[in-house]
N, C-alpha and C. Protein backbone atom coordinates (compact mmCIF):
# COMPACT_ATOMS: atom_id res chain seq x y z
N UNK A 1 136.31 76.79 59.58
CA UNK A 1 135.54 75.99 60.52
C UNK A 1 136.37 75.77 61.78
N UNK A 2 135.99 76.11 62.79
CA UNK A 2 136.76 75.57 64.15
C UNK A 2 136.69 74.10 64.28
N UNK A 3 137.81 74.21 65.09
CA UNK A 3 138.15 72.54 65.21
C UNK A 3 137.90 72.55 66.91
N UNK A 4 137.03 73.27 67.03
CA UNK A 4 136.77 73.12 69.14
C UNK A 4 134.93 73.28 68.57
N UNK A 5 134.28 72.35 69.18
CA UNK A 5 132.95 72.79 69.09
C UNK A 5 132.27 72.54 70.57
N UNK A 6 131.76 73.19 71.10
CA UNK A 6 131.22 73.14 72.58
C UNK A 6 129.56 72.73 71.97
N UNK A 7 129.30 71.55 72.81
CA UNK A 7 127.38 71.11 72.38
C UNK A 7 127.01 71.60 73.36
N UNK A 8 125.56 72.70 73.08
CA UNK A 8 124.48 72.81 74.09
C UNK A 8 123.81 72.41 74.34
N UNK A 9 123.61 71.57 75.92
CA UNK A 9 122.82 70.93 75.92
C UNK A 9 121.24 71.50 75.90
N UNK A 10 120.84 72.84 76.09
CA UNK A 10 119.82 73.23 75.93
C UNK A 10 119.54 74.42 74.70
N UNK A 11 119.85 73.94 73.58
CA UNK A 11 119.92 74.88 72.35
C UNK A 11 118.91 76.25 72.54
N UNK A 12 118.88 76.82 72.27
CA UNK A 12 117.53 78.40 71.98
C UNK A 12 117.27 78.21 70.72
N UNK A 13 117.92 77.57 69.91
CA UNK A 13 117.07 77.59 68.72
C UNK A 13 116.08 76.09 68.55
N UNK A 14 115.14 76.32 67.43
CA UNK A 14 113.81 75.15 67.35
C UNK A 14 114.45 74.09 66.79
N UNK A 15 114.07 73.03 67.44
CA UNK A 15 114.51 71.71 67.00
C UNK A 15 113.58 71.12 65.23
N UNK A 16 114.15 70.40 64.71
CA UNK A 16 113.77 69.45 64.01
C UNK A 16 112.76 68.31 64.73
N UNK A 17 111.65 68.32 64.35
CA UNK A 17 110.37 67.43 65.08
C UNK A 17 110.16 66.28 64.13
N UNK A 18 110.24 65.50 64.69
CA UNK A 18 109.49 63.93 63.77
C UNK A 18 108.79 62.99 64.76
N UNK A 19 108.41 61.87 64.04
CA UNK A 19 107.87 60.94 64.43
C UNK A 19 108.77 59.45 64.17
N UNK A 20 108.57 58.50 64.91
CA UNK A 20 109.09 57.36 64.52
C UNK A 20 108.79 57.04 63.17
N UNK A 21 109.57 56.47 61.89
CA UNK A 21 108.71 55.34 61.06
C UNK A 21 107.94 54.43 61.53
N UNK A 22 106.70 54.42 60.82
CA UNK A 22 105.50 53.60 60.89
C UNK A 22 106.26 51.85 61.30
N UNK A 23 106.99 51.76 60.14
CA UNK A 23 107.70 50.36 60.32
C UNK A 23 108.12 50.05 61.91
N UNK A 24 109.32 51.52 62.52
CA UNK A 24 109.52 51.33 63.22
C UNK A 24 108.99 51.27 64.84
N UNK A 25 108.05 51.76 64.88
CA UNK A 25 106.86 52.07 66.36
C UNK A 25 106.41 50.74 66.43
N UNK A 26 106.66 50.78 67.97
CA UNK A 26 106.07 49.01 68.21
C UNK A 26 105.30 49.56 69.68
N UNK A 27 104.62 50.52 70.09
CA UNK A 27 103.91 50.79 71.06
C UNK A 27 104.34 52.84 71.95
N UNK A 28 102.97 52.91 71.89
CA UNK A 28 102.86 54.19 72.03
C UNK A 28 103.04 55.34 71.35
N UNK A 29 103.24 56.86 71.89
CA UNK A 29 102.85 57.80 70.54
C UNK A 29 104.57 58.60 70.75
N UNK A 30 105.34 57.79 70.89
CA UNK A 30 106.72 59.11 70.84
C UNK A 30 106.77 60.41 69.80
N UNK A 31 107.66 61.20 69.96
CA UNK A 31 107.97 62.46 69.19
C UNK A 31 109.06 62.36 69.80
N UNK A 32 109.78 62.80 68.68
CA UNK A 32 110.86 62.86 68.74
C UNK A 32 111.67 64.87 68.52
N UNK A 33 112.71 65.11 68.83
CA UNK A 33 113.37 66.64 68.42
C UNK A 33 114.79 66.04 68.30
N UNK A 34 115.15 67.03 67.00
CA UNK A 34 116.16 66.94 66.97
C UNK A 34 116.68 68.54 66.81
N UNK A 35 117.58 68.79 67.88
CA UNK A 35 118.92 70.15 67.74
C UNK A 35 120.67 69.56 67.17
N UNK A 36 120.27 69.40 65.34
CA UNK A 36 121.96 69.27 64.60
C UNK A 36 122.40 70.69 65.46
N UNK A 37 124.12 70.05 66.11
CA UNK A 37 124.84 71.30 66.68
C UNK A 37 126.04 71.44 65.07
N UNK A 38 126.51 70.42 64.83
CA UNK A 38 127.54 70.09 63.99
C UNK A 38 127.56 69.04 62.99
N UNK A 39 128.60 69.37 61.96
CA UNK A 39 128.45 68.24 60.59
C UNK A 39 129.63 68.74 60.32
N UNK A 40 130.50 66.79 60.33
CA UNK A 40 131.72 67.37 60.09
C UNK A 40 131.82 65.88 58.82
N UNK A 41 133.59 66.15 58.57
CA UNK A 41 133.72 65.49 57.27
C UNK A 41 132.46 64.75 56.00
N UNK A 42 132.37 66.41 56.05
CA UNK A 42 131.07 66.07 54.38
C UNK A 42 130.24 65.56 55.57
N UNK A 43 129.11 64.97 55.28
CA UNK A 43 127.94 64.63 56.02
C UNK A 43 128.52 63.35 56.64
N UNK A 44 129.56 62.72 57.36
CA UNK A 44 129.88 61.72 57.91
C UNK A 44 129.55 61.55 59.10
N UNK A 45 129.87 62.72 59.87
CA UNK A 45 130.11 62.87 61.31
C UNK A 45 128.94 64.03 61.77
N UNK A 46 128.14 63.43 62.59
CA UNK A 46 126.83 64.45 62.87
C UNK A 46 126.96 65.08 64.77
N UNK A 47 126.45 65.96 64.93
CA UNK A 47 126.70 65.94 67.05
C UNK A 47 125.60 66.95 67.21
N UNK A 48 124.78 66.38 68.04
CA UNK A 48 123.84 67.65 68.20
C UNK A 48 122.97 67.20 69.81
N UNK A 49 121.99 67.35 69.68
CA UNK A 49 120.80 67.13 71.07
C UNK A 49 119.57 66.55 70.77
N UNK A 50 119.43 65.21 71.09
CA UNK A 50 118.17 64.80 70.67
C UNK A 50 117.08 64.16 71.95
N UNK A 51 116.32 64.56 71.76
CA UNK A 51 114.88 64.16 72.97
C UNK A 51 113.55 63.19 72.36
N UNK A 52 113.54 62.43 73.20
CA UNK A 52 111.94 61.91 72.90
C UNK A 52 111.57 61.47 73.98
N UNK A 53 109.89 61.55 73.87
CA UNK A 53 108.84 61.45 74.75
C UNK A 53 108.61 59.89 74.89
N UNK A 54 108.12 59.05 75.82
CA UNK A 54 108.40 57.75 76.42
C UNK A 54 107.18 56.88 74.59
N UNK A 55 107.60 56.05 74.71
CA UNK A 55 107.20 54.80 73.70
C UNK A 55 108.23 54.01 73.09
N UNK A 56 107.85 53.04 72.40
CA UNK A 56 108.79 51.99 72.31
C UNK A 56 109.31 51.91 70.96
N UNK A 57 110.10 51.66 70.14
CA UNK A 57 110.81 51.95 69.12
C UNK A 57 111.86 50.80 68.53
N UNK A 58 111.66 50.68 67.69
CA UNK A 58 112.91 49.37 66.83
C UNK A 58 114.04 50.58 66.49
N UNK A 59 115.32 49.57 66.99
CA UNK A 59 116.52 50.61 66.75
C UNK A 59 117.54 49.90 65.69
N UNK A 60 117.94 50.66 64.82
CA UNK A 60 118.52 49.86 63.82
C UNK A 60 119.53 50.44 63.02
N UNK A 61 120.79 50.28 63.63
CA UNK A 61 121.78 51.13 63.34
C UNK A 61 122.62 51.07 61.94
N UNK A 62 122.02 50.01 61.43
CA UNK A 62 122.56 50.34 60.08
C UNK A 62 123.88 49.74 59.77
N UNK A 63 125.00 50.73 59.06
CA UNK A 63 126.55 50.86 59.37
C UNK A 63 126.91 51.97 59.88
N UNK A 64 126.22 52.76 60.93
CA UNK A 64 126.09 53.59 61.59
C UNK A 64 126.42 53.51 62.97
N UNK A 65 127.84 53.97 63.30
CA UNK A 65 127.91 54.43 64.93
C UNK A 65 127.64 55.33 65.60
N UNK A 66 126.93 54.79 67.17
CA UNK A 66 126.69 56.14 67.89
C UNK A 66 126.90 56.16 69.01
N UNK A 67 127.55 57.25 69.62
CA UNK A 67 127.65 57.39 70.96
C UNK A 67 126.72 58.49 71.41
N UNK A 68 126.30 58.24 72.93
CA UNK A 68 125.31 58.80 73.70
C UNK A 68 125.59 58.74 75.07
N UNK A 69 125.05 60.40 74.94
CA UNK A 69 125.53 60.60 76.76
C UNK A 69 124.15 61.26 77.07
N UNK A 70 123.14 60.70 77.80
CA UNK A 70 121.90 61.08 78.40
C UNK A 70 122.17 62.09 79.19
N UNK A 71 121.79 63.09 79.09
CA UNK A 71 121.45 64.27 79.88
C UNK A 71 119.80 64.54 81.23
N UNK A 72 119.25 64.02 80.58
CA UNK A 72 117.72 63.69 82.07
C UNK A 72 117.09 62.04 80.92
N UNK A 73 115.92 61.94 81.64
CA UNK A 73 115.37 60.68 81.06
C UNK A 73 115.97 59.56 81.50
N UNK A 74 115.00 58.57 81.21
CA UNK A 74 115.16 57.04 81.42
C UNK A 74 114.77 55.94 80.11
N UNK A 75 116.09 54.99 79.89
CA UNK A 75 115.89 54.50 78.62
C UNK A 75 116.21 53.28 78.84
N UNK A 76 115.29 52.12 78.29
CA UNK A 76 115.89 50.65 78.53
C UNK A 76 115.81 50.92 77.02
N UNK A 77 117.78 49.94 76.74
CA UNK A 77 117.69 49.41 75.00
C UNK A 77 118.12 47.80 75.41
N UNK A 78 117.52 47.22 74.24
CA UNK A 78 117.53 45.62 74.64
C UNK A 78 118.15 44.98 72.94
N UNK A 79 118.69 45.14 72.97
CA UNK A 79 119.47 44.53 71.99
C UNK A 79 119.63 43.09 71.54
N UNK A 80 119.34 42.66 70.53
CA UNK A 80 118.81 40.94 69.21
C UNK A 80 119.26 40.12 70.98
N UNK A 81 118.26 39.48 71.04
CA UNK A 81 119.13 38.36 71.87
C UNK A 81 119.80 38.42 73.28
N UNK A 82 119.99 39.90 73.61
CA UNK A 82 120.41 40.50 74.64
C UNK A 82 119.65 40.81 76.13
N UNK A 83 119.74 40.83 77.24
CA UNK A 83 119.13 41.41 78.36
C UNK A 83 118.93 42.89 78.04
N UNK A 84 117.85 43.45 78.61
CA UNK A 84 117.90 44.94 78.75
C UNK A 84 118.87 45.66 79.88
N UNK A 85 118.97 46.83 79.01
CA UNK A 85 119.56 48.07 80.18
C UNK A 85 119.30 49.25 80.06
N UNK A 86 119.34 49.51 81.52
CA UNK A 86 118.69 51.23 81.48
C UNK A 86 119.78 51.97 81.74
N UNK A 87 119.59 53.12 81.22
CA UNK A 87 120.47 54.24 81.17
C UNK A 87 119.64 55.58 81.63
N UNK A 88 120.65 56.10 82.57
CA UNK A 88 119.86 57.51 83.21
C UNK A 88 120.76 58.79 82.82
N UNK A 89 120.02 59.60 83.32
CA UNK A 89 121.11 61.12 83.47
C UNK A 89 122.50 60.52 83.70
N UNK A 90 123.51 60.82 83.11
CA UNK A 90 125.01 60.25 83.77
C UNK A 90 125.71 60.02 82.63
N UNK A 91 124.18 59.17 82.26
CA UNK A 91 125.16 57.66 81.62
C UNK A 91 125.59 57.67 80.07
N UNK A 92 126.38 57.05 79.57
CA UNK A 92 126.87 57.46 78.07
C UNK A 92 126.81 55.77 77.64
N UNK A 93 126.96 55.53 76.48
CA UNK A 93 127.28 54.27 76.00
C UNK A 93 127.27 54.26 74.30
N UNK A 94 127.36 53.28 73.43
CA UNK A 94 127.61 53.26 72.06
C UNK A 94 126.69 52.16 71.78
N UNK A 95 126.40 52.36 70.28
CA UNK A 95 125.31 51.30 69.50
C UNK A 95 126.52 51.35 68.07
N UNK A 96 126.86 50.18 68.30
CA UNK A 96 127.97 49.88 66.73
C UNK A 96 126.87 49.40 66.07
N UNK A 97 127.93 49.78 64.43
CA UNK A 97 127.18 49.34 63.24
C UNK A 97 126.36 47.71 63.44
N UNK A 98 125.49 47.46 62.91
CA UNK A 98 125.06 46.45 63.16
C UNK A 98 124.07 46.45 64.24
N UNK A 99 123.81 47.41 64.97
CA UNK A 99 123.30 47.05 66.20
C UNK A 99 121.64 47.54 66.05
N UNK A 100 120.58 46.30 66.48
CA UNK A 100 119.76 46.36 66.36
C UNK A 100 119.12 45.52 67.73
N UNK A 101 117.71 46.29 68.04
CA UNK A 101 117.15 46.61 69.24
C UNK A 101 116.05 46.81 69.20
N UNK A 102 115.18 46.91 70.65
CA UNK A 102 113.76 47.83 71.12
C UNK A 102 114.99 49.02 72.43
N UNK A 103 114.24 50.07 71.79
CA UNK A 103 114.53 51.28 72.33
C UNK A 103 113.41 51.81 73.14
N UNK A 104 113.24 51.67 74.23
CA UNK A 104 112.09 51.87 74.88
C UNK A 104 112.16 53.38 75.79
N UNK A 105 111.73 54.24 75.91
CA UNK A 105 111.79 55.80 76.40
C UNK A 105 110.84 55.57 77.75
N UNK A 106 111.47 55.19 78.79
CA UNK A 106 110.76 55.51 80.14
C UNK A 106 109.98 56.65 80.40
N UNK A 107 111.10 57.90 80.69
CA UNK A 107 110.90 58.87 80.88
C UNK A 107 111.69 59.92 79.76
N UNK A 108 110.52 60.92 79.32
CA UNK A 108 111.11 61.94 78.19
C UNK A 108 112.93 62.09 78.25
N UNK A 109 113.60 61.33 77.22
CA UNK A 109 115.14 61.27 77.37
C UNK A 109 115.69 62.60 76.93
N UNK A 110 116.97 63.21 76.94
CA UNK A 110 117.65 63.79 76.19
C UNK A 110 118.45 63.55 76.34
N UNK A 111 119.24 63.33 75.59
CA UNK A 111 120.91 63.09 74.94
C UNK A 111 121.35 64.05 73.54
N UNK A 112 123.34 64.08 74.21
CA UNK A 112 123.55 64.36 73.25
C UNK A 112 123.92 63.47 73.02
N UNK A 113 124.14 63.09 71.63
CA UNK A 113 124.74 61.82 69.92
C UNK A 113 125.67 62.66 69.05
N UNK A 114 126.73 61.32 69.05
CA UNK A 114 127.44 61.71 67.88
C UNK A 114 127.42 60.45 67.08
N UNK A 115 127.33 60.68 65.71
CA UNK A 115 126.85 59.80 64.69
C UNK A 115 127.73 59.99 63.61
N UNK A 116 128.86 58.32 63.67
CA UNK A 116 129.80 58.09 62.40
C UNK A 116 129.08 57.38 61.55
N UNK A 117 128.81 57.61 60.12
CA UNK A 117 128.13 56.88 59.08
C UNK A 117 129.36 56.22 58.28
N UNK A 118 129.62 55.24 57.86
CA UNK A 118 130.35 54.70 57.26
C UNK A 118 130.12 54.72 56.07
């Protein structure tokens, strides 16, 4: 296994397609894609390209960390108790374990994520 992995941000191969959980949809019809680039230590560590189409979403990270670096799209996350913030093309930021939210998709996002499961 190489220990250098380069993420594309525009994969050629077909993504993984879903939908929000029912539980989790709190307005509008998102879809979601997912492009896994990588899986490292046993299923711990995940890195790939993920997109969704604008609607609103409960975010709920579990004991799950993630970092995210938006590639196009517009995203307000508003976190228990918290002010909202938007994040554009540029921008990167993290959701620690514990972290729970409305994830709202302005404009169709993509990011890449990397995802530590504890």
């Amino acid at each position: 296994m190489p220990l250098l992995k380069t993420i594309d941000p525009n994969p050629s191969f077909a993504p993984r397609e879903n939908l929000p959980l029912p539980e989790r949809l709190i307005s509008g019809n998102p879809e979601f894609k997912t492009w896994a680039q990588d899986v490292a230590r046993g299923e711990m560590i995940h890195t790939g390209v993920w997109e969704a189409t604008p609607g609103v979403t409960r975010s709920i990270k579990g004991e799950t960390f993630e970092f995210c670096h938006i590639l196009s799209g517009v995203v307000e996350i508003t976190g228990e108790g918290a002010d909202p913030v938007v994040y554009k093309a540029g921008d990167s930021f993290v959701m620690k374990p514990g972290f729970a939210g409305v994830w709202k998709t302005i404009e169709t996002v993509r990011k890449i994520y990397v995802t530590v499961m504890a």
